[in-house]
N, C-alpha and C. Protein backbone atom coordinates (compact mmCIF):
# COMPACT_ATOMS: atom_id res chain seq x y z
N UNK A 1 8.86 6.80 0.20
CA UNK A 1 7.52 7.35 0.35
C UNK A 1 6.88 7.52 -1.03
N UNK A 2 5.42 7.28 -0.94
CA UNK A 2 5.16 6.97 -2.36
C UNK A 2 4.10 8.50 -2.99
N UNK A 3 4.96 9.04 -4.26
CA UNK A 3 4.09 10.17 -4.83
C UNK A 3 2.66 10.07 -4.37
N UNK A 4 1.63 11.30 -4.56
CA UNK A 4 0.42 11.25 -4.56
C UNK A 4 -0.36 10.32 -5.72
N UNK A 5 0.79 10.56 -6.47
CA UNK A 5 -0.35 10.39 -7.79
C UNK A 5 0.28 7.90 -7.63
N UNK A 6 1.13 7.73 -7.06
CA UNK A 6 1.38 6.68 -7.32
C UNK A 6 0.45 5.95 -6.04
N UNK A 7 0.10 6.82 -4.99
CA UNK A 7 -1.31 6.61 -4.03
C UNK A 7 -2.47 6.62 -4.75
N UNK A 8 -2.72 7.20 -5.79
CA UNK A 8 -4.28 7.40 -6.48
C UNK A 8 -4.23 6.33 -7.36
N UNK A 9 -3.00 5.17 -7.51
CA UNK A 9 -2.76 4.27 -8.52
C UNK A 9 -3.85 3.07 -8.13
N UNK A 10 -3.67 3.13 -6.43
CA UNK A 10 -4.09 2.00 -6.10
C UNK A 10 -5.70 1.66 -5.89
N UNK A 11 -6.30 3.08 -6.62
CA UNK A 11 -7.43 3.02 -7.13
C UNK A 11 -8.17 2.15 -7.48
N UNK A 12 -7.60 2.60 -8.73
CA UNK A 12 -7.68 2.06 -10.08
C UNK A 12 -8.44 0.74 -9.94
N UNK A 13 -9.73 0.44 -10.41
CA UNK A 13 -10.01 -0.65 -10.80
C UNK A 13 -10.82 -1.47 -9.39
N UNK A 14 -11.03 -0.10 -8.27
CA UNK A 14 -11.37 -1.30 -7.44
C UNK A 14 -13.35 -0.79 -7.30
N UNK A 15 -14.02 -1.38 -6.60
CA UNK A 15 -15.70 -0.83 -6.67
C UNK A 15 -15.11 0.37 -5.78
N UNK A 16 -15.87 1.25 -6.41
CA UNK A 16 -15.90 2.40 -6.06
C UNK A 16 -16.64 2.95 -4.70
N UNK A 17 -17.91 1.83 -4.87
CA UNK A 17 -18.89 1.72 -3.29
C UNK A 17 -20.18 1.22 -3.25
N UNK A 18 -20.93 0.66 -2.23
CA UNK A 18 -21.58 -0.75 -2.95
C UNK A 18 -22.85 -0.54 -3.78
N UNK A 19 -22.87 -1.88 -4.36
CA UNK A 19 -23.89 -1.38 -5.35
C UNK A 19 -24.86 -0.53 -5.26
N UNK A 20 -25.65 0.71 -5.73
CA UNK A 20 -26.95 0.83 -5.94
C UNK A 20 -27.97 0.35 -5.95
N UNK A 21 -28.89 0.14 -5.21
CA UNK A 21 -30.20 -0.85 -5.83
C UNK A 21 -31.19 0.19 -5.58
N UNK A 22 -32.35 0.32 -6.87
CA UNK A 22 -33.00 1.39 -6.61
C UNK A 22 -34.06 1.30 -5.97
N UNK A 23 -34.47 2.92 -5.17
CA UNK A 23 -35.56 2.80 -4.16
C UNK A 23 -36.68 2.15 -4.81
N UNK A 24 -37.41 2.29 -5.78
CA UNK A 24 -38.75 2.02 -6.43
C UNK A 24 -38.30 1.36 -7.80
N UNK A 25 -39.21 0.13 -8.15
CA UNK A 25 -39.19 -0.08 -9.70
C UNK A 25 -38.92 0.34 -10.26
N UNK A 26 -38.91 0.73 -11.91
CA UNK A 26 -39.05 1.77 -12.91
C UNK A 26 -40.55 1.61 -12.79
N UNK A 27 -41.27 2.81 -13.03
CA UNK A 27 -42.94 3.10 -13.06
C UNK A 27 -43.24 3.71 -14.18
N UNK A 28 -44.34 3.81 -14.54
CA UNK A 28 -45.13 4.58 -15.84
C UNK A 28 -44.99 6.26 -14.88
N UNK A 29 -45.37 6.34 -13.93
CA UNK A 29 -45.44 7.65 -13.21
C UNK A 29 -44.22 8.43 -13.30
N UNK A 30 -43.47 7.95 -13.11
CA UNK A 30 -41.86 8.78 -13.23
C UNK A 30 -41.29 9.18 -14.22
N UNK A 31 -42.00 7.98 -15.00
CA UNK A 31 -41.28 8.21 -16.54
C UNK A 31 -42.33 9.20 -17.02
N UNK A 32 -43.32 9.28 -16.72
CA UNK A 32 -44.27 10.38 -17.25
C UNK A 32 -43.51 12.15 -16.99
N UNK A 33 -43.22 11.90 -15.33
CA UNK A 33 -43.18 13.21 -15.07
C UNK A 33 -41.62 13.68 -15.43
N UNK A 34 -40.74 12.51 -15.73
CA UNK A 34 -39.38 12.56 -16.26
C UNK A 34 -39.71 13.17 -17.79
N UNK A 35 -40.45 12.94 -18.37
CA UNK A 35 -40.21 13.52 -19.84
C UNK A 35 -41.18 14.52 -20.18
N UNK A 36 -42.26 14.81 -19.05
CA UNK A 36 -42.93 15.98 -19.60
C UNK A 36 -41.39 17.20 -18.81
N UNK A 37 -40.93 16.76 -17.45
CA UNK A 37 -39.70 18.32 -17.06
C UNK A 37 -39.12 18.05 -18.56
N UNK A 38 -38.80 17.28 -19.34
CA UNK A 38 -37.26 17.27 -20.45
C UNK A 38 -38.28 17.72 -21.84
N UNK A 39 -39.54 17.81 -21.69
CA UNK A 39 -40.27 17.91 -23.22
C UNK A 39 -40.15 17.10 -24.05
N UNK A 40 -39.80 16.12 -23.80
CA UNK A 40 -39.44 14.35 -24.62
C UNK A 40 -40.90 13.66 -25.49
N UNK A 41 -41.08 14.24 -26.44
CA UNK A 41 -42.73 13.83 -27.11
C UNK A 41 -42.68 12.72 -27.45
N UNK A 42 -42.05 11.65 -27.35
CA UNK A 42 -41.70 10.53 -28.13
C UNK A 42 -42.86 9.33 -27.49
N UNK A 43 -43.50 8.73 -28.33
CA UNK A 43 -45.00 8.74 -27.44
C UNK A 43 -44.45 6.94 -26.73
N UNK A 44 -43.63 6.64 -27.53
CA UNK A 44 -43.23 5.15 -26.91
C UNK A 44 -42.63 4.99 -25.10
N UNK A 45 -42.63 6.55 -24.30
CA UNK A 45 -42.59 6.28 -23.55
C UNK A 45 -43.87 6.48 -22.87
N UNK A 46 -44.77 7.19 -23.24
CA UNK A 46 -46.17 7.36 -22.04
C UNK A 46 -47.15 7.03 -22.94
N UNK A 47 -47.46 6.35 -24.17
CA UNK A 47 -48.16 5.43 -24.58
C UNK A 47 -48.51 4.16 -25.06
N UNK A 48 -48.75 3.16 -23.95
CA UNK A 48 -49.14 1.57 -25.15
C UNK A 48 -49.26 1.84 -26.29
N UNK A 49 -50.18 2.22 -26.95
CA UNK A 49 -50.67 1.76 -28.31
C UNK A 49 -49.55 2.04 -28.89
N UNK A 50 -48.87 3.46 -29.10
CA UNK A 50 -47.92 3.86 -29.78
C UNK A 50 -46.81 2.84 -29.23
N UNK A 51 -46.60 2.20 -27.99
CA UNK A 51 -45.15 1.28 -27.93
C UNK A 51 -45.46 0.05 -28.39
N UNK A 52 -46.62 -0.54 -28.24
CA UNK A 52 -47.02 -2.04 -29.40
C UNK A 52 -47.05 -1.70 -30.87
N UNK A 53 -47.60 -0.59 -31.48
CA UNK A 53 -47.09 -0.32 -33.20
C UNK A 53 -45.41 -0.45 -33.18
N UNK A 54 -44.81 -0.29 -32.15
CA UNK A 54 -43.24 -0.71 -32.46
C UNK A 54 -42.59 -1.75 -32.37
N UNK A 55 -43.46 -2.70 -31.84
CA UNK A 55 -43.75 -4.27 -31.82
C UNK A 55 -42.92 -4.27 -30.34
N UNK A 56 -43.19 -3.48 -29.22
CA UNK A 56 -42.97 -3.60 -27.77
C UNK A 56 -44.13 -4.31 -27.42
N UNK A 57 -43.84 -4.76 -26.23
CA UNK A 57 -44.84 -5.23 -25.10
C UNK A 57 -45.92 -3.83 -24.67
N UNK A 58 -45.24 -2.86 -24.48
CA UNK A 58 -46.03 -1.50 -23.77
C UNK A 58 -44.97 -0.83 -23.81
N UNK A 59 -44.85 0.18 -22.65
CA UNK A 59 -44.41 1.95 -22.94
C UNK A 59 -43.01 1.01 -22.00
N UNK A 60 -41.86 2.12 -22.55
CA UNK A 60 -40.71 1.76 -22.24
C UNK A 60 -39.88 2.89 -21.70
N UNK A 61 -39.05 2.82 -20.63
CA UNK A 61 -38.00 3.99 -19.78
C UNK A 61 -37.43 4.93 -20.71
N UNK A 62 -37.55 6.35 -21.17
CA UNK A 62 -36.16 6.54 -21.72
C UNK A 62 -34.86 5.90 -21.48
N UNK A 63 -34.01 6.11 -22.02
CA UNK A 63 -32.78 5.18 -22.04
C UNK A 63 -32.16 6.62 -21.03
N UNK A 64 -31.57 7.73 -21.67
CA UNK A 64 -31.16 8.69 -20.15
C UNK A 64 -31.37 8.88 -19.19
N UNK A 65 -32.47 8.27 -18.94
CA UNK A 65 -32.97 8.18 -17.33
C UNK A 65 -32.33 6.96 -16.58
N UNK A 66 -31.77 6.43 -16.91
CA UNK A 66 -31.15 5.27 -16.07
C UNK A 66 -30.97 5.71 -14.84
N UNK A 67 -30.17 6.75 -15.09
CA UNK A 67 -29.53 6.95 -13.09
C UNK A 67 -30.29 6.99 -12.62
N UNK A 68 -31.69 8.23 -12.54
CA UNK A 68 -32.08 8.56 -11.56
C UNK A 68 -33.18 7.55 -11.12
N UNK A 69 -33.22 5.75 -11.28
CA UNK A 69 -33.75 4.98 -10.41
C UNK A 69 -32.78 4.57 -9.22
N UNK A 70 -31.18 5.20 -9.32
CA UNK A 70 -30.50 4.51 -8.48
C UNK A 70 -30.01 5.70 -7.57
N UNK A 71 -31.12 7.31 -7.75
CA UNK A 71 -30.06 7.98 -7.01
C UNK A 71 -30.33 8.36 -5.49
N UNK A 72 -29.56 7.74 -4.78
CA UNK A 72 -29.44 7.83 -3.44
C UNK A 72 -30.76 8.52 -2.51
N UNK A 73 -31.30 9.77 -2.78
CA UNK A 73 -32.02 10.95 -2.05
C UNK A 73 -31.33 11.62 -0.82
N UNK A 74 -31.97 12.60 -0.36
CA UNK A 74 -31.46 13.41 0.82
C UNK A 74 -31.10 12.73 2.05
N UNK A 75 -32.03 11.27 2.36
CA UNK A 75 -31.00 10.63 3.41
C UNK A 75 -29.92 10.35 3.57
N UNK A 76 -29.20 9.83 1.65
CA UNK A 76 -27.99 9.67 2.00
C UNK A 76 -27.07 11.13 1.69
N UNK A 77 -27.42 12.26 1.03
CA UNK A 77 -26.80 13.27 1.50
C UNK A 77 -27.10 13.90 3.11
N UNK A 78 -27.81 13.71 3.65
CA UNK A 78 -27.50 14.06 4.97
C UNK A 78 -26.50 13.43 5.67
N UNK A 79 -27.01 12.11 5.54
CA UNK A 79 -25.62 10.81 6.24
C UNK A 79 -24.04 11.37 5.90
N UNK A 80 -23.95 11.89 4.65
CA UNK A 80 -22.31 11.90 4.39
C UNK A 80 -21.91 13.42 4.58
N UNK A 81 -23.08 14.18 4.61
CA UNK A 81 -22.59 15.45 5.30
C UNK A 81 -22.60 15.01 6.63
N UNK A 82 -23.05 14.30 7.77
CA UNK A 82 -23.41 14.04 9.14
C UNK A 82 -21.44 13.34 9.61
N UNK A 83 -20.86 12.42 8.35
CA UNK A 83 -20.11 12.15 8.51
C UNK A 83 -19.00 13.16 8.52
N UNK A 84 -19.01 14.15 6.86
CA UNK A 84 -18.04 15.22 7.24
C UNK A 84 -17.83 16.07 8.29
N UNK A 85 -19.16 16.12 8.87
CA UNK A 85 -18.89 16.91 10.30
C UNK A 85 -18.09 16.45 11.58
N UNK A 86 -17.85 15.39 11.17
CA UNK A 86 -17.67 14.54 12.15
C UNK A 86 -16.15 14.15 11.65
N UNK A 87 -15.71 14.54 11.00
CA UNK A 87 -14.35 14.06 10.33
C UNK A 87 -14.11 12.83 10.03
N UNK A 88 -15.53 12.10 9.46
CA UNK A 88 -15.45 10.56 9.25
C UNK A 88 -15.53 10.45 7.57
N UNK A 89 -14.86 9.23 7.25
CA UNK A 89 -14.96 8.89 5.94
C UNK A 89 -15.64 7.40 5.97
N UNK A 90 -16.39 7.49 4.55
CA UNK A 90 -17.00 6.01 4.17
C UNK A 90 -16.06 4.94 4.32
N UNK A 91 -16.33 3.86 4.52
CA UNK A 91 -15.47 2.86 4.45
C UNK A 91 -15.60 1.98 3.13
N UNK A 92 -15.32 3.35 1.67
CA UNK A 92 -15.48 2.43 0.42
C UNK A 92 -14.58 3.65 -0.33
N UNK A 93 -13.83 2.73 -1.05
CA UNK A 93 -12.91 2.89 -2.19
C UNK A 93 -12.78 4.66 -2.87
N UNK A 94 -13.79 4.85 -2.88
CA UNK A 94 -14.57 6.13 -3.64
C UNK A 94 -14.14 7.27 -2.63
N UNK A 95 -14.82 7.27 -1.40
CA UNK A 95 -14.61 8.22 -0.54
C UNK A 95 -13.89 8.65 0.17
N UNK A 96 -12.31 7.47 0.38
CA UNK A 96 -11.40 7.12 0.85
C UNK A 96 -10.57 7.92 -0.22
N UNK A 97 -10.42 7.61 -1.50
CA UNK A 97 -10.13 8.56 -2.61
C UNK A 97 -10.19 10.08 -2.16
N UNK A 98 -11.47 10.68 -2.03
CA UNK A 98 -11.90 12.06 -2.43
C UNK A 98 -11.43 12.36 -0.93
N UNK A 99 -11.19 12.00 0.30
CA UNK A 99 -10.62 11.78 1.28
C UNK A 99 -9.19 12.51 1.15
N UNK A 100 -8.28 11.73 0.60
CA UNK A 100 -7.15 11.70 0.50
C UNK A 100 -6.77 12.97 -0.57
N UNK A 101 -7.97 13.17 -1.63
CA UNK A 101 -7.73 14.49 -2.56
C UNK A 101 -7.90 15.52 -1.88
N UNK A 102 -9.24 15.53 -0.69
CA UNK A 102 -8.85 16.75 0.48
C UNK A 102 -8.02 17.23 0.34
N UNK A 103 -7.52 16.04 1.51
CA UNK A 103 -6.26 16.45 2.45
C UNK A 103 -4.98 17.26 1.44
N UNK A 104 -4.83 16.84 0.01
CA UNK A 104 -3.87 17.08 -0.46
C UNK A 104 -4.41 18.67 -1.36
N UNK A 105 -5.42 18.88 -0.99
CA UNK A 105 -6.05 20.56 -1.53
C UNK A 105 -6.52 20.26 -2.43
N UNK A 106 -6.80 19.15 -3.29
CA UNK A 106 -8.05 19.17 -4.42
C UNK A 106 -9.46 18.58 -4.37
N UNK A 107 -10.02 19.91 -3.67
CA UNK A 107 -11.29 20.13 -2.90
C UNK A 107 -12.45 20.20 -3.69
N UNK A 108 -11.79 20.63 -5.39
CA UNK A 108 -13.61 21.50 -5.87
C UNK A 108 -13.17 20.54 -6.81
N UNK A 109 -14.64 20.66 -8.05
CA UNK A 109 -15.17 19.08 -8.55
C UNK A 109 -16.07 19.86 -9.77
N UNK A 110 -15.76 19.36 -10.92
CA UNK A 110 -16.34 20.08 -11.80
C UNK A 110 -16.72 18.55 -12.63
N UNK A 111 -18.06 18.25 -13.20
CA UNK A 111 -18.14 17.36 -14.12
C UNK A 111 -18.09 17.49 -15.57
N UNK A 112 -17.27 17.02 -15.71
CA UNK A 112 -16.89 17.23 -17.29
C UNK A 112 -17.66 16.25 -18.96
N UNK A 113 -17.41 14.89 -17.99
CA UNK A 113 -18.65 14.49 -19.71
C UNK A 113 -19.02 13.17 -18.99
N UNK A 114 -20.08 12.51 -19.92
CA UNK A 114 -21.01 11.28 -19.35
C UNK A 114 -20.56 10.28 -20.81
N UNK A 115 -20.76 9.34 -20.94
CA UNK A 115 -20.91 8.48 -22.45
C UNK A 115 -21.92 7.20 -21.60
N UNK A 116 -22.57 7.03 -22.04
CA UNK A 116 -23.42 6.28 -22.13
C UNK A 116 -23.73 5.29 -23.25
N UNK A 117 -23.91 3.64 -22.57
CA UNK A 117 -24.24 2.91 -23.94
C UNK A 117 -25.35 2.04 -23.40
N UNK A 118 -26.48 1.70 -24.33
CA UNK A 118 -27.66 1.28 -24.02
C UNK A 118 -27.64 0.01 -24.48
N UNK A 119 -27.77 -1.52 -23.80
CA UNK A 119 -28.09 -2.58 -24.21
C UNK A 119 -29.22 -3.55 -24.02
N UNK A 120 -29.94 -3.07 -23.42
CA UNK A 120 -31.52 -3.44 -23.44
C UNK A 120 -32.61 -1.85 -22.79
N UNK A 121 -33.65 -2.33 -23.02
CA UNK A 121 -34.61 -1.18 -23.09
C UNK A 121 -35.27 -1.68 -21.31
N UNK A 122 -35.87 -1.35 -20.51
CA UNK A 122 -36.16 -0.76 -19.10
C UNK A 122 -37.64 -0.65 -19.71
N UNK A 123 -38.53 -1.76 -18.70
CA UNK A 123 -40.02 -1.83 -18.57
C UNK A 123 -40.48 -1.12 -17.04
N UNK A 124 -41.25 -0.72 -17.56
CA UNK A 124 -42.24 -0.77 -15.59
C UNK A 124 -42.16 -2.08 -15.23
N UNK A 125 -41.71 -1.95 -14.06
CA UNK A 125 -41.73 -3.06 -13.08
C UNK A 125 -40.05 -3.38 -12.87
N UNK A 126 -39.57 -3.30 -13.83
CA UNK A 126 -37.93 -3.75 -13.62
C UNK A 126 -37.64 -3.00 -12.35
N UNK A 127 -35.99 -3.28 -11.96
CA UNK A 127 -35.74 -3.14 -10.32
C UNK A 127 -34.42 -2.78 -10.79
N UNK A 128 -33.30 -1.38 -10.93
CA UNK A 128 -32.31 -1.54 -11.45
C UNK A 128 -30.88 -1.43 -10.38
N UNK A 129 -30.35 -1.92 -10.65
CA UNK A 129 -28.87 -1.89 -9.64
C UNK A 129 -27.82 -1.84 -10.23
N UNK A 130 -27.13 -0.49 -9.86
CA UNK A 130 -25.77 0.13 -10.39
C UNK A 130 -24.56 -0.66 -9.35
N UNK A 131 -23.28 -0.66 -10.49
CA UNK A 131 -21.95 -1.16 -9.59
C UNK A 131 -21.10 -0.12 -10.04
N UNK A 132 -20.73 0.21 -9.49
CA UNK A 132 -19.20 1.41 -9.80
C UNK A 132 -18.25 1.17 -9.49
N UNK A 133 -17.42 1.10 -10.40
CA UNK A 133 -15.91 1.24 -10.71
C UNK A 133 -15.21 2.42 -10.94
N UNK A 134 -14.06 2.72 -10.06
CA UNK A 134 -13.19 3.54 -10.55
C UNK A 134 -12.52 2.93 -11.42
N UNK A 135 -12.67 3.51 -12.90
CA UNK A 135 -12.35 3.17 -14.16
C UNK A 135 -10.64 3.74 -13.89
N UNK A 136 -10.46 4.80 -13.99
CA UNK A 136 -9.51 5.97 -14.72
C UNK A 136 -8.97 6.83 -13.49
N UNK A 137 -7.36 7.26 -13.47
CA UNK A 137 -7.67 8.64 -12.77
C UNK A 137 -5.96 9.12 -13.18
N UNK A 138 -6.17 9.80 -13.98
CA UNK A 138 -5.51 10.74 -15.14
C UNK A 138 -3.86 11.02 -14.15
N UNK A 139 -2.78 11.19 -14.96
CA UNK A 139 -2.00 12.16 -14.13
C UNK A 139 -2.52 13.54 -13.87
N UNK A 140 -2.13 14.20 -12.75
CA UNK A 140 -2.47 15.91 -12.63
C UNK A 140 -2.06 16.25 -13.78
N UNK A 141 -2.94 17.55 -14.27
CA UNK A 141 -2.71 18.13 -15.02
C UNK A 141 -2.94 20.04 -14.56
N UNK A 142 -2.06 20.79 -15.31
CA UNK A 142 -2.58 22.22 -14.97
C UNK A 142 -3.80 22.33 -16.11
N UNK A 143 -4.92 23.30 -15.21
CA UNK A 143 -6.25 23.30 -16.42
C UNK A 143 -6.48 24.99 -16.00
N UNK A 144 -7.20 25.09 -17.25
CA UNK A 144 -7.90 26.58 -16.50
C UNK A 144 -8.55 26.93 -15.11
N UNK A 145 -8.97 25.98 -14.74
CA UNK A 145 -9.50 25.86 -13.26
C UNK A 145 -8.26 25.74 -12.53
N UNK A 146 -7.45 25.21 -12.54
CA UNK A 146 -6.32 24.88 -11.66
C UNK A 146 -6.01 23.59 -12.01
N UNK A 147 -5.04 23.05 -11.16
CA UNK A 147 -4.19 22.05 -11.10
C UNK A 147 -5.01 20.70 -10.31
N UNK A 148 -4.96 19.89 -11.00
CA UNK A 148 -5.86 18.79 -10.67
C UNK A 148 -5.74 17.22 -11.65
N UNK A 149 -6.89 16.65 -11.37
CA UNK A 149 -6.76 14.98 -12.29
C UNK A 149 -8.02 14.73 -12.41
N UNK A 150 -8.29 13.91 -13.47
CA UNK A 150 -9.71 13.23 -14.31
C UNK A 150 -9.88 12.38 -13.41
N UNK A 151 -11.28 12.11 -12.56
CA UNK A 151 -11.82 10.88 -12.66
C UNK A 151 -12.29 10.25 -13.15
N UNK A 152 -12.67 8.79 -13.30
CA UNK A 152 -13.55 8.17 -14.69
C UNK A 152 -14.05 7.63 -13.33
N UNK A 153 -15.27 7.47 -13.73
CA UNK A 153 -16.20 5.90 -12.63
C UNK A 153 -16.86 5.43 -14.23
N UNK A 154 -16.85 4.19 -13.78
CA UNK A 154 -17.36 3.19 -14.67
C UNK A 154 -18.71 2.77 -14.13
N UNK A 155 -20.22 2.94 -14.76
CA UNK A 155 -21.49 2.36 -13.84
C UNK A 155 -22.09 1.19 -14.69
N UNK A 156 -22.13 0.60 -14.35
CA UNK A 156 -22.57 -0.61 -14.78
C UNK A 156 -24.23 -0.87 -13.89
N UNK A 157 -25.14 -0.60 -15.40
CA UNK A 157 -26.46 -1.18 -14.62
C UNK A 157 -27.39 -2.43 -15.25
N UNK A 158 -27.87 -3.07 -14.36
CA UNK A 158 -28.52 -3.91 -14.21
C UNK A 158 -30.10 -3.78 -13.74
N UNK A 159 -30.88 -4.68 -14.36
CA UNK A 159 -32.19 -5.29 -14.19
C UNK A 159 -32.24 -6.18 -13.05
N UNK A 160 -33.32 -6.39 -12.50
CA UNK A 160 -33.60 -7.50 -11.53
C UNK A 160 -33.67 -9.10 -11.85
N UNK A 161 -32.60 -9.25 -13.62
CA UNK A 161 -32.45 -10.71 -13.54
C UNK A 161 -30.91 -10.20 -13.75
N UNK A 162 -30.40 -9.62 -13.72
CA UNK A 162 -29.02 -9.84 -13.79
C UNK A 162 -28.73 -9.06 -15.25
N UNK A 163 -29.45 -8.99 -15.90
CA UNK A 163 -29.24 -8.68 -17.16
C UNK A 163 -28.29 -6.87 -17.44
N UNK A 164 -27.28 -6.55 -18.30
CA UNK A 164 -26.96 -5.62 -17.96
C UNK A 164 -28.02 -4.69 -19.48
N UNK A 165 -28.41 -3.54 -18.82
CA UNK A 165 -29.00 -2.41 -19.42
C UNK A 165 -28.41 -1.50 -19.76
N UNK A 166 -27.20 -1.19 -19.18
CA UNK A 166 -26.46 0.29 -19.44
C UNK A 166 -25.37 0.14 -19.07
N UNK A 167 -24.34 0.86 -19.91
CA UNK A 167 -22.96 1.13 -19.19
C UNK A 167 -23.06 2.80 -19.01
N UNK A 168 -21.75 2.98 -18.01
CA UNK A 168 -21.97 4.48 -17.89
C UNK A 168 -20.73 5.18 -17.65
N UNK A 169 -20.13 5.94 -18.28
CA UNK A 169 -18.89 6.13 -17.80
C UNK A 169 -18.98 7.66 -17.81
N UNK A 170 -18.42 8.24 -16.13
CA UNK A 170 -18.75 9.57 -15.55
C UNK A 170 -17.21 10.03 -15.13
N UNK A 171 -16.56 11.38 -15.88
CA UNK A 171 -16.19 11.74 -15.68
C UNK A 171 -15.77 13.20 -15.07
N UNK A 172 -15.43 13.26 -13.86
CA UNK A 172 -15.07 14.54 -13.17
C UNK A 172 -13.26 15.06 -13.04
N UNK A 173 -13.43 16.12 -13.22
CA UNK A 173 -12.29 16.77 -12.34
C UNK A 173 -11.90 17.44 -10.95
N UNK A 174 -11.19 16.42 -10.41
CA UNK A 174 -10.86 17.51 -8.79
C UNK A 174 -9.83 18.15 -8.96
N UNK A 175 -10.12 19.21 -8.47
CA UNK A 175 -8.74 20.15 -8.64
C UNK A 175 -8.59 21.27 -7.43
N UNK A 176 -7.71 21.73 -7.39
CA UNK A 176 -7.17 22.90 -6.68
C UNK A 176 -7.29 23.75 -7.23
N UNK A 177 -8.00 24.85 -7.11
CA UNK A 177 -8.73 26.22 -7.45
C UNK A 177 -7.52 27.20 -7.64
N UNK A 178 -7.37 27.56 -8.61
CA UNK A 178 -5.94 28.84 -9.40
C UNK A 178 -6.44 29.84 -8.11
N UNK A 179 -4.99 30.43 -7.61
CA UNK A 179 -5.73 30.94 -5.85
C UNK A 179 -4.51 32.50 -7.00
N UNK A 180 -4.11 32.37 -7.79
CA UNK A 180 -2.95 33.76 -7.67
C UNK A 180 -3.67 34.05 -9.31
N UNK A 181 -3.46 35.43 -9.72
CA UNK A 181 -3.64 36.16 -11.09
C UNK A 181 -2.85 36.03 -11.96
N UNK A 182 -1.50 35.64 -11.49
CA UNK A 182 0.03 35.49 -12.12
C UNK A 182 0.34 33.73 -12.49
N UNK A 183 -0.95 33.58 -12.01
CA UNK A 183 -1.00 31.97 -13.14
C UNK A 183 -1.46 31.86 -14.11
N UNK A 184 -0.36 31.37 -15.45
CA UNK A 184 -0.71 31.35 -16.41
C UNK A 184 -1.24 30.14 -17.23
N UNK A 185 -1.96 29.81 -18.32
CA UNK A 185 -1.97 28.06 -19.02
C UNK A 185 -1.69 28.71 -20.26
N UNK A 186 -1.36 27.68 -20.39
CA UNK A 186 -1.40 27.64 -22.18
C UNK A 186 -2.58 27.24 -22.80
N UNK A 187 -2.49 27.03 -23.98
CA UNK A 187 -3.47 25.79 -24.75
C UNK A 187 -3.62 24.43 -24.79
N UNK A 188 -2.20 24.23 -23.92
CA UNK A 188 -2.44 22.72 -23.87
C UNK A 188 -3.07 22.20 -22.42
N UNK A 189 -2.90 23.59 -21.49
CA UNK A 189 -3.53 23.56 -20.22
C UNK A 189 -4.72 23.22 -20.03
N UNK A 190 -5.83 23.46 -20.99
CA UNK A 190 -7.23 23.70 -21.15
C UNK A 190 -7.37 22.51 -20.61
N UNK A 191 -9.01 22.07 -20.60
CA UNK A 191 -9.56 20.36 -20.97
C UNK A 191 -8.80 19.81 -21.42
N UNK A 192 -8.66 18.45 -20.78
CA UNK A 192 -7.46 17.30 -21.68
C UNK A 192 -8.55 16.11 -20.93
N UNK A 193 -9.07 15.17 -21.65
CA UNK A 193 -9.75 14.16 -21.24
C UNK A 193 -8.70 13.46 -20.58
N UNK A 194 -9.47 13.14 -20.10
CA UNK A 194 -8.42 11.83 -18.54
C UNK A 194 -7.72 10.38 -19.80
């Protein structure tokens, strides 16, 4: 019978769940109201003139905004709560995972760090589509939170010619919640990157 952690092996490396393709273009509108919530003055995103003195075509995406052209909305959180009620799982790599971390008590989910790398710049009008990979998934470790393992997803995004724009690598911890007072860590218990 095969350990938990030699079940979470067979992860590793496969799409995580299918691509992303985002609801709407990238727009001048979003990106407007994306950087007045963040206070982002940088005028190359909500002004021509200022993005042609930089020898651009026109105004260009922040580069941190990538995700949120690919993020799902409340239909698909209703759908996958509609499924948990129902004691159903996705039929993709990812959820089949967090599935199986259930069942085995590592229920709660803390995100721990993002790295991001930018290889082309995001116009209005582009169309972007994320692929995810489960990159990584750590041995358990004891942490201050409890006893648990790193996930890595790997996001890989794309433009509407194929071209890639961003890599993205998102890491979480699932873990089992310290349930007694008489548990102790050390220092080496703390954060330990996956």
């Amino acid at each position: 019978m095969q350990t938990l952690e030699q079940q979470l092996e067979r992860f590793v490396g496969q799409e995580a769940e299918p691509p992303r393709v985002a609801r709407y273009a990238v727009n001048e509108a979003m990106i407007r109201n994306w950087v007045e919530a963040h206070d982002d003055v940088n005028p190359v995103y909500v002004d021509g003139e200022a993005a042609r003195a930089t020898g651009r075509e026109d105004v260009i995406c922040p580069p941190a905004m990538i995700s949120t052209w690919v993020m799902s909305g409340y239909r698909r959180w209703r759908e996958v709560h509609r499924l948990r009620a129902e004691k159903a799982v996705e039929d993709c790599a990812y959820s089949r995972l967090l599935a199986l971390l259930d069942e085995e008590g590592f229920t709660s989910v803390v995100a721990t760090d993002v790295e991001q790398d930018y290889h082309r710049e995001l116009v209005p009008g582009d169309h972007v589509t994320a692929r995810f990979t489960l990159e990584s998934i750590s041995p358990f470790k004891r942490t201050a939170l409890g006893e648990g393992c790193f996930l890595t997803l790997h996001k890989s995004y794309e433009n509407q010619h194929g071209d890639l724009v961003a890599e993205e690598r998102f890491r979480l911890l699932r873990f089992r919640p310290r349930t007694g007072e008489n548990e102790q860590t050390t220092d080496t218990d703390t954060k330990e990157d996956a």
